[in-house]
PDB file of N, CA and C in Angstrom:
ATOM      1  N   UNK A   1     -59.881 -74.821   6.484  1.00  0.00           N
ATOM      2  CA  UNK A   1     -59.422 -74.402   5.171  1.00  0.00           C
ATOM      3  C   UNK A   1     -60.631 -74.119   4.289  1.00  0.00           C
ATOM      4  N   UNK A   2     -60.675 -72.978   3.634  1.00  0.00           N
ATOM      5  CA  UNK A   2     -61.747 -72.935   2.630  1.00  0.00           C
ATOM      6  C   UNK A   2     -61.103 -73.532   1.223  1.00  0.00           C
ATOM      7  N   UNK A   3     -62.725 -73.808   0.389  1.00  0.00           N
ATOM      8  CA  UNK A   3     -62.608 -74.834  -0.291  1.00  0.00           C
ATOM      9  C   UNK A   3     -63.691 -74.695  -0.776  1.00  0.00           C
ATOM     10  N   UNK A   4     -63.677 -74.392  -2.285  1.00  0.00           N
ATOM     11  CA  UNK A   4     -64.776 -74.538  -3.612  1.00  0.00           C
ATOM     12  C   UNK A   4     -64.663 -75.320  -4.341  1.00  0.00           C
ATOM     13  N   UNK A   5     -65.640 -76.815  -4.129  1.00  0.00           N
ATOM     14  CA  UNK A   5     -65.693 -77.586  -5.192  1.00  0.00           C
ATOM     15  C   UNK A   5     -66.875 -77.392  -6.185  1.00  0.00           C
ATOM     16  N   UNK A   6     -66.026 -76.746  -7.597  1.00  0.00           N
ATOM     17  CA  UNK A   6     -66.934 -76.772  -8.803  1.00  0.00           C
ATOM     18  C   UNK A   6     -67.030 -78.285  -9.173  1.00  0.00           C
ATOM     19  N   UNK A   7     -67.983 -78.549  -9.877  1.00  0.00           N
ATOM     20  CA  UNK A   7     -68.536 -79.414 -10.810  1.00  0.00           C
ATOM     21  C   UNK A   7     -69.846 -79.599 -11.803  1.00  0.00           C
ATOM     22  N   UNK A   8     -69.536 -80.452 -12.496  1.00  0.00           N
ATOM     23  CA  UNK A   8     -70.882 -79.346 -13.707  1.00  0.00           C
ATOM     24  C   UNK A   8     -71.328 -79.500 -14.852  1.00  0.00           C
ATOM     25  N   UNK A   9     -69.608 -79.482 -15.659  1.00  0.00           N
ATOM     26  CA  UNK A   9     -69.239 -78.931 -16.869  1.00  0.00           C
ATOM     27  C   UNK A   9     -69.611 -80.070 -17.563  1.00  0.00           C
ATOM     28  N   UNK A  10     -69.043 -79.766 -19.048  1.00  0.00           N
ATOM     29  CA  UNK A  10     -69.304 -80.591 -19.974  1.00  0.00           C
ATOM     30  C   UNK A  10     -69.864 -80.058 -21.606  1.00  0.00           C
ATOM     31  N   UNK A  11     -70.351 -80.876 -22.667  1.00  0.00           N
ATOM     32  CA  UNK A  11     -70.302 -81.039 -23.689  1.00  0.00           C
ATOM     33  C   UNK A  11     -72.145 -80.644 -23.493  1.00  0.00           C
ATOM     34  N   UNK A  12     -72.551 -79.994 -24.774  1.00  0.00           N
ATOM     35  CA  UNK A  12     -74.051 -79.665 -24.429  1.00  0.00           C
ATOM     36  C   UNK A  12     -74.288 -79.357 -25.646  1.00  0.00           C
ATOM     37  N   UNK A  13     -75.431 -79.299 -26.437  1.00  0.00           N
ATOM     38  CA  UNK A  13     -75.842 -78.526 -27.818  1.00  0.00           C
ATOM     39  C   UNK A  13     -76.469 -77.873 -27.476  1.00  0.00           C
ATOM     40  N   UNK A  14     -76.720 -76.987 -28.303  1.00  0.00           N
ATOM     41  CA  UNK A  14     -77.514 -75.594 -27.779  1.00  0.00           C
ATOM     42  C   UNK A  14     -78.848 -75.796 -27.876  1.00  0.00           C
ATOM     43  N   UNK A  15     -79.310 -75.024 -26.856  1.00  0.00           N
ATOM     44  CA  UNK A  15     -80.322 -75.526 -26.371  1.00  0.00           C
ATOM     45  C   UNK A  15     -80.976 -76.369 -25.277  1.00  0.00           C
ATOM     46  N   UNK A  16     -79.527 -77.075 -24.634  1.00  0.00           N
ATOM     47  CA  UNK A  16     -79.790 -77.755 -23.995  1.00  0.00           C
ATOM     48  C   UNK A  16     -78.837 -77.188 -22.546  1.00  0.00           C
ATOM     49  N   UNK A  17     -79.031 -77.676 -21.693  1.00  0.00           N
ATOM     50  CA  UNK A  17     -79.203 -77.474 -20.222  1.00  0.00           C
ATOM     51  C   UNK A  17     -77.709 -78.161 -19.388  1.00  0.00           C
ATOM     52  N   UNK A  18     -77.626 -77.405 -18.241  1.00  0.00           N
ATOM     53  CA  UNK A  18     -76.720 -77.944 -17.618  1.00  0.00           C
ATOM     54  C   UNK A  18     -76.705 -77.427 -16.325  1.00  0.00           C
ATOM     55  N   UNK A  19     -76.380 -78.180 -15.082  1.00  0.00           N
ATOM     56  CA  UNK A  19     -76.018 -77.454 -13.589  1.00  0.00           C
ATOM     57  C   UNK A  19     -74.684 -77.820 -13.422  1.00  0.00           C
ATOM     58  N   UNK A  20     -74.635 -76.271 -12.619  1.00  0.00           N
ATOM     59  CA  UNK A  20     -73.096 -76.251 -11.659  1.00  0.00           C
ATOM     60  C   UNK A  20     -73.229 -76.225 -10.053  1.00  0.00           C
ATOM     61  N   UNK A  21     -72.418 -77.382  -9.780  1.00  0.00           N
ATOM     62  CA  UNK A  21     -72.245 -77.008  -7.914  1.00  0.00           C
ATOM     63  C   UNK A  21     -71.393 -76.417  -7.825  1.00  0.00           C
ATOM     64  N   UNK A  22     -71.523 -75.690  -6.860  1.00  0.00           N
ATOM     65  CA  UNK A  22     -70.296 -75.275  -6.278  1.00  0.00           C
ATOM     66  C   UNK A  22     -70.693 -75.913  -4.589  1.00  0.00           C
ATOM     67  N   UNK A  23     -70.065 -76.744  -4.143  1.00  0.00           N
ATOM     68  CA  UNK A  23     -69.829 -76.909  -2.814  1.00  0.00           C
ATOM     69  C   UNK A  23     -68.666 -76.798  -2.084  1.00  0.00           C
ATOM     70  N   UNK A  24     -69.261 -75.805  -1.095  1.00  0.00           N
ATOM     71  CA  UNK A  24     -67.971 -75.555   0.091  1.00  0.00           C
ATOM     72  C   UNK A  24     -67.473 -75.488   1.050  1.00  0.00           C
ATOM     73  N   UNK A  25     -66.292 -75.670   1.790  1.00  0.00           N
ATOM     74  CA  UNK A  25     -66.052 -76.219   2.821  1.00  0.00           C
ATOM     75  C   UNK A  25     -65.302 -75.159   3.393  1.00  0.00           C
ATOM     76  N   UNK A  26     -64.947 -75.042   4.739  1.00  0.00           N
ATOM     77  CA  UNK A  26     -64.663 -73.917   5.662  1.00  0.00           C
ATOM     78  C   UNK A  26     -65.429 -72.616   5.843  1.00  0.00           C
ATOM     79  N   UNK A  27     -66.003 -72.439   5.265  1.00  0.00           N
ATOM     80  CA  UNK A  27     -67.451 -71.400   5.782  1.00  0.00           C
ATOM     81  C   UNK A  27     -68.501 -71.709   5.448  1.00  0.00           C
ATOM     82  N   UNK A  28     -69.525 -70.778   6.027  1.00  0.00           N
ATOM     83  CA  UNK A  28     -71.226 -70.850   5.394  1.00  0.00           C
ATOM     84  C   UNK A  28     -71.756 -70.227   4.603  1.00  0.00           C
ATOM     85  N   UNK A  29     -71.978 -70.920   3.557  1.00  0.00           N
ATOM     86  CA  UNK A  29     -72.537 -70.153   2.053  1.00  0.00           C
ATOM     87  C   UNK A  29     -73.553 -69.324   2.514  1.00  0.00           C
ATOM     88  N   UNK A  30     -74.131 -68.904   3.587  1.00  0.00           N
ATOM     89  CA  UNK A  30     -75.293 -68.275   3.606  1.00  0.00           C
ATOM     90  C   UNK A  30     -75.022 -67.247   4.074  1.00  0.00           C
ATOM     91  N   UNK A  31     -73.694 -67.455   4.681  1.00  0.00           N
ATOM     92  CA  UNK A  31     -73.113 -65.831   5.316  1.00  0.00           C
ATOM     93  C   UNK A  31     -72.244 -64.947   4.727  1.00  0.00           C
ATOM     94  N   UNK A  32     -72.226 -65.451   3.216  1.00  0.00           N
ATOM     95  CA  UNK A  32     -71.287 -64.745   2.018  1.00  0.00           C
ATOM     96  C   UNK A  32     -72.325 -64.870   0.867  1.00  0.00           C
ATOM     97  N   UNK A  33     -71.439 -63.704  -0.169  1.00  0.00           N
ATOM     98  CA  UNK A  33     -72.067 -63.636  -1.345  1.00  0.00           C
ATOM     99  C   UNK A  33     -71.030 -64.993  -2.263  1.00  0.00           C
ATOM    100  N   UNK A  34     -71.971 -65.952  -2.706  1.00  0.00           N
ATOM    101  CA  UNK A  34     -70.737 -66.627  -3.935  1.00  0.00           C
ATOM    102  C   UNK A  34     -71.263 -66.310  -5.216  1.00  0.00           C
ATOM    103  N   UNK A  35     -70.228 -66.142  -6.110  1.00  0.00           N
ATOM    104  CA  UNK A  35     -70.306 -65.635  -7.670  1.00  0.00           C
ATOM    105  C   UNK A  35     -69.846 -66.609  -8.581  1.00  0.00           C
ATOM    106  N   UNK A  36     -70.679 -66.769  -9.494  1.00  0.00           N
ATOM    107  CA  UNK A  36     -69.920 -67.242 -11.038  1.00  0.00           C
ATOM    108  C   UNK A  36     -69.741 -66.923 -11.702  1.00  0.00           C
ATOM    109  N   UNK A  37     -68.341 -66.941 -12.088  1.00  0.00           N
ATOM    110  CA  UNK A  37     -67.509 -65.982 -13.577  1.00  0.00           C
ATOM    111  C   UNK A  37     -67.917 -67.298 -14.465  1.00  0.00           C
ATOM    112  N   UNK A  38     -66.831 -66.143 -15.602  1.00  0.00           N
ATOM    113  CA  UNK A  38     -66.820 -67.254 -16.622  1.00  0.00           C
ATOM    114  C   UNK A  38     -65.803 -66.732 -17.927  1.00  0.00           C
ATOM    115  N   UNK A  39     -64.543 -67.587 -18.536  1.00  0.00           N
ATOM    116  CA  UNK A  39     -63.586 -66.905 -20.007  1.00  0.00           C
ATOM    117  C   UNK A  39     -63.849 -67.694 -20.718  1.00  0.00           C
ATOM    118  N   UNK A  40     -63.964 -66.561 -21.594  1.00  0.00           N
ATOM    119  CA  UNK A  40     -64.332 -67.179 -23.104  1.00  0.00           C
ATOM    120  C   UNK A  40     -63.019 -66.911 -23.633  1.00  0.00           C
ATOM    121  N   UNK A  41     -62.762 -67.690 -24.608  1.00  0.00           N
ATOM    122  CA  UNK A  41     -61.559 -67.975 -25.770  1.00  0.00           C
ATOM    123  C   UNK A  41     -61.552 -66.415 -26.334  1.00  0.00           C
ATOM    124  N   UNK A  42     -60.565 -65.958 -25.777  1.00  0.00           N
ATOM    125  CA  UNK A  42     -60.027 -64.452 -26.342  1.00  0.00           C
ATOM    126  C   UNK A  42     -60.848 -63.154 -25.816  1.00  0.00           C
ATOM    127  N   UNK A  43     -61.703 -63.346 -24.835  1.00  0.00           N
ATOM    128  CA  UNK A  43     -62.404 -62.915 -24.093  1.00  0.00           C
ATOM    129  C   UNK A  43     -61.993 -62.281 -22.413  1.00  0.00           C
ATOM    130  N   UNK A  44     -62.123 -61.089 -21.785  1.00  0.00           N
ATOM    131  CA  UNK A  44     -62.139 -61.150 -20.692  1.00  0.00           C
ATOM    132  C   UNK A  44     -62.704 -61.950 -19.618  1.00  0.00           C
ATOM    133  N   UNK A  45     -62.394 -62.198 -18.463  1.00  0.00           N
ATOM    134  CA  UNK A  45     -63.413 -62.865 -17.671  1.00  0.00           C
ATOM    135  C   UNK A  45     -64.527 -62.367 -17.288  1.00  0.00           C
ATOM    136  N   UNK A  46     -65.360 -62.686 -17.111  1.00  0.00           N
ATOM    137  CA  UNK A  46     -66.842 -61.615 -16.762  1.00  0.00           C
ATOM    138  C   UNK A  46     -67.706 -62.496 -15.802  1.00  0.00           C
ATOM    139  N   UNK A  47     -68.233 -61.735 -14.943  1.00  0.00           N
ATOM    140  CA  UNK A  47     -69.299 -62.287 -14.401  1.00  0.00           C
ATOM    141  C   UNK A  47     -70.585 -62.497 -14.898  1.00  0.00           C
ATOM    142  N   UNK A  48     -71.037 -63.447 -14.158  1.00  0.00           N
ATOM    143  CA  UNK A  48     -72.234 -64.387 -14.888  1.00  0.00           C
ATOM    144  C   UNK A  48     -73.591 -64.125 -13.568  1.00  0.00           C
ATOM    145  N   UNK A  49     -73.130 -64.600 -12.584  1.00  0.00           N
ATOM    146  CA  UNK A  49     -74.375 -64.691 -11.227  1.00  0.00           C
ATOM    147  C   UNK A  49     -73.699 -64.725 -10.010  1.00  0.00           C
ATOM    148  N   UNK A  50     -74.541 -63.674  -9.049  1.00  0.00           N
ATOM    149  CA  UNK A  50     -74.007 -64.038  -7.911  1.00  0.00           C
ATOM    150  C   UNK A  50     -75.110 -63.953  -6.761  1.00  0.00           C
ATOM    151  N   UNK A  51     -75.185 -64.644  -5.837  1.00  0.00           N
ATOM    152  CA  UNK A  51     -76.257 -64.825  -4.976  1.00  0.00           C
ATOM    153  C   UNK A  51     -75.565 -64.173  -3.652  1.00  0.00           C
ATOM    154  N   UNK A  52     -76.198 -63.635  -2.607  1.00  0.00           N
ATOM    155  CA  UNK A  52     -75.978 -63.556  -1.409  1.00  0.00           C
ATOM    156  C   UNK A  52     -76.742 -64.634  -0.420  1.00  0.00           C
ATOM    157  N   UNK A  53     -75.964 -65.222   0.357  1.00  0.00           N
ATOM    158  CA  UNK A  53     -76.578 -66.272   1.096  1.00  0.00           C
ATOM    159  C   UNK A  53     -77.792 -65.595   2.321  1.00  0.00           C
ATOM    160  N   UNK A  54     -76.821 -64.194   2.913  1.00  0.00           N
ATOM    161  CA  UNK A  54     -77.969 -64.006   3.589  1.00  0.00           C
ATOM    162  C   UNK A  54     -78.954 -63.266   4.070  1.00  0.00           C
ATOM    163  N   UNK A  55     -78.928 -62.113   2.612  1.00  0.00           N
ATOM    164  CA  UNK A  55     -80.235 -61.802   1.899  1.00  0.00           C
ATOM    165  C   UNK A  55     -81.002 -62.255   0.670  1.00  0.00           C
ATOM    166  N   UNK A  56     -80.477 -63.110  -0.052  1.00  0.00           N
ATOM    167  CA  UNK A  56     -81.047 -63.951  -0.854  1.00  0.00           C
ATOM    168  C   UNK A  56     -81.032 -62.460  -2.070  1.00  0.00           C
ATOM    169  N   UNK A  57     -80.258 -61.809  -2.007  1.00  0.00           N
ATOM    170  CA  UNK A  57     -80.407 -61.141  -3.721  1.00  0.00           C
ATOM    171  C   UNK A  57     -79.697 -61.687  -4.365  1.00  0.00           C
ATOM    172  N   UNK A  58     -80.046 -61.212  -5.719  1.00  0.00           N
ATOM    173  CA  UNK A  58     -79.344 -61.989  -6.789  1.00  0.00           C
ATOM    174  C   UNK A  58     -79.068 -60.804  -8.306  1.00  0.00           C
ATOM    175  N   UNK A  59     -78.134 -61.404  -8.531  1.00  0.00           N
ATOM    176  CA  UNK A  59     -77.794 -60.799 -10.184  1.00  0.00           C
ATOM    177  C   UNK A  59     -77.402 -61.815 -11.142  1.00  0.00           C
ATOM    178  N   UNK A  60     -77.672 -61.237 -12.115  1.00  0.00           N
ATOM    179  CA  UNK A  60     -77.312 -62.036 -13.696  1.00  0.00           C
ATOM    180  C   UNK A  60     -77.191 -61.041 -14.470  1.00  0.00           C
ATOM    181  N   UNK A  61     -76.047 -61.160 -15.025  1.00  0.00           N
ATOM    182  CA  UNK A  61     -75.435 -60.848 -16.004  1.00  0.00           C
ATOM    183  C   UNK A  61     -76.626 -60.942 -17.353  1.00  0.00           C
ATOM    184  N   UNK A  62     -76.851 -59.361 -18.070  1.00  0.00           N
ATOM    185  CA  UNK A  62     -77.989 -59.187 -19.165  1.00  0.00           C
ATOM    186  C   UNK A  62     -77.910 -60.859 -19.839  1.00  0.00           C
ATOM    187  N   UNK A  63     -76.439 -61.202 -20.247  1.00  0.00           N
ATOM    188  CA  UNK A  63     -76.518 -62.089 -21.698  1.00  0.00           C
ATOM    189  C   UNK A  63     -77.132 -63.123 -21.003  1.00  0.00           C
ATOM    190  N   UNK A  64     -77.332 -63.694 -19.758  1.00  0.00           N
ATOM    191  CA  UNK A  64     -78.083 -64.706 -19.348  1.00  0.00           C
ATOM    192  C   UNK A  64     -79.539 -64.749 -18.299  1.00  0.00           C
ATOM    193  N   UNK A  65     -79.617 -63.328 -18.511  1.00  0.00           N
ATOM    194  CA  UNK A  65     -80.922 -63.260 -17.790  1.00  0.00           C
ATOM    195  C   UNK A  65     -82.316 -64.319 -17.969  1.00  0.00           C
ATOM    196  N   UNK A  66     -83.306 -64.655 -17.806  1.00  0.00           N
ATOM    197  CA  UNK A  66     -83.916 -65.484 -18.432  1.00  0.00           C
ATOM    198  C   UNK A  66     -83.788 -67.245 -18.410  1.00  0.00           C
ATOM    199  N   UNK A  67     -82.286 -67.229 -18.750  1.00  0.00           N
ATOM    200  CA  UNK A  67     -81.976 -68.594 -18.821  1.00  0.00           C
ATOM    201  C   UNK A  67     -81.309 -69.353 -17.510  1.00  0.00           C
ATOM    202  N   UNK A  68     -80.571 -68.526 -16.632  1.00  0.00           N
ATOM    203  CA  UNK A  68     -79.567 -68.933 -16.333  1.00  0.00           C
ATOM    204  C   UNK A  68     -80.582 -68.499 -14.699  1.00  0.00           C
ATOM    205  N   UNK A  69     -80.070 -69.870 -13.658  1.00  0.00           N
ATOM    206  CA  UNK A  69     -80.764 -69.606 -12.422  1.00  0.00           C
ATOM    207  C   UNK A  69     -79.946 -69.654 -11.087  1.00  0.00           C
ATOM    208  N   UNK A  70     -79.411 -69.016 -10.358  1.00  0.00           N
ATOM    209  CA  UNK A  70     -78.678 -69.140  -8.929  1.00  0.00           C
ATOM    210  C   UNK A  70     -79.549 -69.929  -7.928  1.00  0.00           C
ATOM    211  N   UNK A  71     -79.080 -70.848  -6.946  1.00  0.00           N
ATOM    212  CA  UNK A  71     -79.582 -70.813  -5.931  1.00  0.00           C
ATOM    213  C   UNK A  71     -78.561 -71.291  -4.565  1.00  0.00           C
ATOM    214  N   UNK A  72     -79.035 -71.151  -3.915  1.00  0.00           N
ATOM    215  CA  UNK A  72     -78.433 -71.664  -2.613  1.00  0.00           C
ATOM    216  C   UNK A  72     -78.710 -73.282  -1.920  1.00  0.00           C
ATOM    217  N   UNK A  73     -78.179 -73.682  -1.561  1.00  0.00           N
ATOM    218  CA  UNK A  73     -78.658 -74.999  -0.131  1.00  0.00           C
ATOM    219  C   UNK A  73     -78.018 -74.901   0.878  1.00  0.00           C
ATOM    220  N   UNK A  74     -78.737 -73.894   1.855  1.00  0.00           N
ATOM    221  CA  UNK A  74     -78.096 -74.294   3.034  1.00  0.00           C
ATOM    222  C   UNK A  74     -77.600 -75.504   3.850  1.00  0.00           C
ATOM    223  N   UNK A  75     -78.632 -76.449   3.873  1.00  0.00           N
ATOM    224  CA  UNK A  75     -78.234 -77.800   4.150  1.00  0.00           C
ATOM    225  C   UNK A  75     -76.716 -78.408   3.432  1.00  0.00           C
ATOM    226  N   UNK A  76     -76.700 -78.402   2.437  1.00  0.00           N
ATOM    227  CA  UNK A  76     -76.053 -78.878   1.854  1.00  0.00           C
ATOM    228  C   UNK A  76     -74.452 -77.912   1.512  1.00  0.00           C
ATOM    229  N   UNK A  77     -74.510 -76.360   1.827  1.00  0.00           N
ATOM    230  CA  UNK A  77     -73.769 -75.453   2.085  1.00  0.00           C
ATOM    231  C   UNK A  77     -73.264 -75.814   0.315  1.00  0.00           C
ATOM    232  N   UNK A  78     -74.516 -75.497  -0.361  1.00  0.00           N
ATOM    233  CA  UNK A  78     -73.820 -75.599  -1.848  1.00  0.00           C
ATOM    234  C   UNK A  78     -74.205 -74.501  -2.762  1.00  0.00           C
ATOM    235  N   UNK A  79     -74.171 -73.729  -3.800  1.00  0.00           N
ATOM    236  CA  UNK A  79     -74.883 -73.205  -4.382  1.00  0.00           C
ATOM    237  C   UNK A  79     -74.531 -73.971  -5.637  1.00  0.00           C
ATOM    238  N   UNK A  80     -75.917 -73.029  -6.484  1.00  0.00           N
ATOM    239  CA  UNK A  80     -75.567 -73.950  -7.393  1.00  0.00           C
ATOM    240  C   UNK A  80     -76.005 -72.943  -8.939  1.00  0.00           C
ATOM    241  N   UNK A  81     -75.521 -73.472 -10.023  1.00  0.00           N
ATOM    242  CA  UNK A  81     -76.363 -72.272 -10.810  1.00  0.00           C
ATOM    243  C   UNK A  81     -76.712 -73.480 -12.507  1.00  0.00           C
ATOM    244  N   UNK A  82     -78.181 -73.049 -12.331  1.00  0.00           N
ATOM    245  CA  UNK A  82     -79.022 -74.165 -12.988  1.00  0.00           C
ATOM    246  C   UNK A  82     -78.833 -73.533 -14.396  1.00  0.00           C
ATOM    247  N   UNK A  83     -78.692 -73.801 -15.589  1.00  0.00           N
ATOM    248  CA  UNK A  83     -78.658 -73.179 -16.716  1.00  0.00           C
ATOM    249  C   UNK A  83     -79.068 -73.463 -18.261  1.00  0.00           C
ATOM    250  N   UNK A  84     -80.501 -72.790 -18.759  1.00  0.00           N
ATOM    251  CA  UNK A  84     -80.796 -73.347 -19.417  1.00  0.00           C
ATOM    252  C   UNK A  84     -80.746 -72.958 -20.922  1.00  0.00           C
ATOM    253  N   UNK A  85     -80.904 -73.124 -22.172  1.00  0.00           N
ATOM    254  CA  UNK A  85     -81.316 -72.904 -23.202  1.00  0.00           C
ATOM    255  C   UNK A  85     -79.760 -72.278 -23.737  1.00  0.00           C
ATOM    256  N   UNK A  86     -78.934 -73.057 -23.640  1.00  0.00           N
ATOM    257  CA  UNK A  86     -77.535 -72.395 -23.330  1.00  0.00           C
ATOM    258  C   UNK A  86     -76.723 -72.617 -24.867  1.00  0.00           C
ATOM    259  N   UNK A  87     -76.537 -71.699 -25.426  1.00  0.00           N
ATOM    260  CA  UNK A  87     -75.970 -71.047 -26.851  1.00  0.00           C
ATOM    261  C   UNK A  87     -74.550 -71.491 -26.742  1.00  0.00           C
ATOM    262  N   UNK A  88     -73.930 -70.992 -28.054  1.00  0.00           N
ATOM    263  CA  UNK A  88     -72.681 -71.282 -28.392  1.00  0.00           C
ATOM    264  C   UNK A  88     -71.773 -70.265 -27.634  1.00  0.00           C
ATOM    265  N   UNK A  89     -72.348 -69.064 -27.680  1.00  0.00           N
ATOM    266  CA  UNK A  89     -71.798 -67.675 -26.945  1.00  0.00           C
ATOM    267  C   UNK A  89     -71.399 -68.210 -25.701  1.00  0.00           C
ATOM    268  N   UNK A  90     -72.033 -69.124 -25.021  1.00  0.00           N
ATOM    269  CA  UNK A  90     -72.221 -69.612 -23.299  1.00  0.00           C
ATOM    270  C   UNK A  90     -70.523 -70.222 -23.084  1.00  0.00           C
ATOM    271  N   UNK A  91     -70.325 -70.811 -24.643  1.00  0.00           N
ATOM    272  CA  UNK A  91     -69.119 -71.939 -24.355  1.00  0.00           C
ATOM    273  C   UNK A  91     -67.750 -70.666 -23.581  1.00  0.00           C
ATOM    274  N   UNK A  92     -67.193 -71.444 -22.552  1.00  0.00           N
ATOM    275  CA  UNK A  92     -66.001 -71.255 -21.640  1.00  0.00           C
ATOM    276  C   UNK A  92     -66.037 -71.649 -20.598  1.00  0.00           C
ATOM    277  N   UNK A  93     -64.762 -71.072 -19.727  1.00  0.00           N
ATOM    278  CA  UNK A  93     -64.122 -72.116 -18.471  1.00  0.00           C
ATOM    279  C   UNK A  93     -65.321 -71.237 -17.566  1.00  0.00           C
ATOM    280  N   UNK A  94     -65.698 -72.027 -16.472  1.00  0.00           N
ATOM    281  CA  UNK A  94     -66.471 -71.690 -15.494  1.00  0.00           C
ATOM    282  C   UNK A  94     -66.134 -71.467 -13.927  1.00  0.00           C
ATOM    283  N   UNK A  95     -66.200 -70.903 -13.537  1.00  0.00           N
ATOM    284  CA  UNK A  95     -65.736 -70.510 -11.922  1.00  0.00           C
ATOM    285  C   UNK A  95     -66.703 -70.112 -11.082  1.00  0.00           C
ATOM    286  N   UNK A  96     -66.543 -70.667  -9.964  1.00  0.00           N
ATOM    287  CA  UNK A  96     -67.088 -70.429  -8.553  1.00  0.00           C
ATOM    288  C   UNK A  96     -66.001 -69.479  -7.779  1.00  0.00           C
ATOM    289  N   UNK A  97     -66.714 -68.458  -6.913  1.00  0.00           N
ATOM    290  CA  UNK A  97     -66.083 -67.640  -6.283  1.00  0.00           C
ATOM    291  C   UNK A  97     -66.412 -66.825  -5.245  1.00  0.00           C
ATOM    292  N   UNK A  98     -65.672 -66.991  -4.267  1.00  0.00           N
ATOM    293  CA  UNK A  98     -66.012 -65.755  -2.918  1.00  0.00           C
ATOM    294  C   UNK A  98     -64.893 -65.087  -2.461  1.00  0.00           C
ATOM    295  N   UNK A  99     -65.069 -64.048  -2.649  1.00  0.00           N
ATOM    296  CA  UNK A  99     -63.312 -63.386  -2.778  1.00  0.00           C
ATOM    297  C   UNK A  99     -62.761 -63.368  -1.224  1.00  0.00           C
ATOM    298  N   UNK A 100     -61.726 -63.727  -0.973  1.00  0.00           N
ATOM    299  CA  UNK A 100     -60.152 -64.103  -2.232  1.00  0.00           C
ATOM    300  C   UNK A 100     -60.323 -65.512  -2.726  1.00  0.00           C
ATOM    301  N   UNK A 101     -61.584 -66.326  -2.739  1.00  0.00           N
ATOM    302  CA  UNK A 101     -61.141 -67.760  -2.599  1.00  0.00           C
ATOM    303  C   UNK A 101     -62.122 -67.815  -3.836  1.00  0.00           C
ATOM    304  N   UNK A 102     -61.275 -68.632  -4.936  1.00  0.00           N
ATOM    305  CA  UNK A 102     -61.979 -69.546  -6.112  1.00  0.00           C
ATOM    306  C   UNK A 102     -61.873 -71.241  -6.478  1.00  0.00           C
ATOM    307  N   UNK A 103     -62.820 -71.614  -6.941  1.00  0.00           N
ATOM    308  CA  UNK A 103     -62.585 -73.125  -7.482  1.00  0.00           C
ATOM    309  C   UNK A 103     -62.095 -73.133  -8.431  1.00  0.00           C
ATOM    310  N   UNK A 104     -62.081 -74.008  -8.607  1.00  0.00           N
ATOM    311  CA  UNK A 104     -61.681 -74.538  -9.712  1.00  0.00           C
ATOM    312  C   UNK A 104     -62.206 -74.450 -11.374  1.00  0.00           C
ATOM    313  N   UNK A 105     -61.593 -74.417 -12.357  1.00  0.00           N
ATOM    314  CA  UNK A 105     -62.217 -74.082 -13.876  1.00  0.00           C
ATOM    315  C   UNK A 105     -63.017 -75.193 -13.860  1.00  0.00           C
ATOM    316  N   UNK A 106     -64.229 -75.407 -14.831  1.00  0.00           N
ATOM    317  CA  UNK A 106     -64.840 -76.216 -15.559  1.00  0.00           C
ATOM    318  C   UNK A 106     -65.334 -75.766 -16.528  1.00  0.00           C
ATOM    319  N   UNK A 107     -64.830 -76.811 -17.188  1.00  0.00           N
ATOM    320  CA  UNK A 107     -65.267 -76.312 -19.140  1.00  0.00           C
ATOM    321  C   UNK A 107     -66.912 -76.358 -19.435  1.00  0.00           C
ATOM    322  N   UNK A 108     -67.435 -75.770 -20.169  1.00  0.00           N
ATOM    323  CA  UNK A 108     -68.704 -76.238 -21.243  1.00  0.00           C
ATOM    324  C   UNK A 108     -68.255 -75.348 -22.403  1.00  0.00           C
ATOM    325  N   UNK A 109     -68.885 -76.277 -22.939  1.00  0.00           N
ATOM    326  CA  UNK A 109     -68.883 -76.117 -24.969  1.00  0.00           C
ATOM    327  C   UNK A 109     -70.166 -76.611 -25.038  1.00  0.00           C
ATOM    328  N   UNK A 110     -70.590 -75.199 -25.728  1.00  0.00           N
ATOM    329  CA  UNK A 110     -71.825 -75.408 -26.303  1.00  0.00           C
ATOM    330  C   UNK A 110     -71.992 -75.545 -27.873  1.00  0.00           C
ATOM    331  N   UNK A 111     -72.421 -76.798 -28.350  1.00  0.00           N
ATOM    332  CA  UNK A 111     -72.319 -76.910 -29.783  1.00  0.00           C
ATOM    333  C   UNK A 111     -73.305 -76.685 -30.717  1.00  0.00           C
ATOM    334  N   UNK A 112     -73.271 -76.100 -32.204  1.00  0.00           N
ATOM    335  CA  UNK A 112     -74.249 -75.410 -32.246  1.00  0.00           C
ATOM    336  C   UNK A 112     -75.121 -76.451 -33.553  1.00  0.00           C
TER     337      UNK A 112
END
């Protein structure tokens, strides 16, 4: 069975920092691309980062270029996306994803 466990989220002031796992079960993160969305309150969903496991490219979304970091663990079959200096704009639900299969939401609120 595939299986994305997000975890992560939380309460943050701006400026300050936060990581997301995504760890997953029934395939190998290194042989797919996984992505992180993200909705904001009255907002479409939009993508944020997505890594390919096994060419190692990567994208970010302009509004978080700079701050916001993807990576992989093969060992650990996790990715993860490190995120720093993170604004009020940042606050919404967070998602892990490899299509058709998503995790679960996790909140951050970024307070200003």
């Amino acid at each position: 069975e595939v299986q994305l466990q997000a975890s992560g989220g939380g309460l943050v002031q701006a400026g300050g920092s936060l990581r997301f796992s995504c760890a997953a079960s029934g395939f190998t993160v290194d042989d797919y691309a996984i992505g992180w969305f993200r909705q904001a309150p009255g907002k479409e969903r939009e993508g944020v980062s997505c890594i390919s496991g096994r060419d190692e490219s990567i994208y970010y979304a302009d509004p978080v270029k700079g701050r916001f970091t993807i990576s992989s663990d093969n060992t650990n079959n996790t990715v993860y996306l490190q995120m720093n200096n993170l604004k009020p704009e940042d606050t919404a639900v967070y998602y892990c994803a490899t299509s058709p299969y998503w995790g679960q939401g996790t909140l951050v609120t970024v307070s200003s």
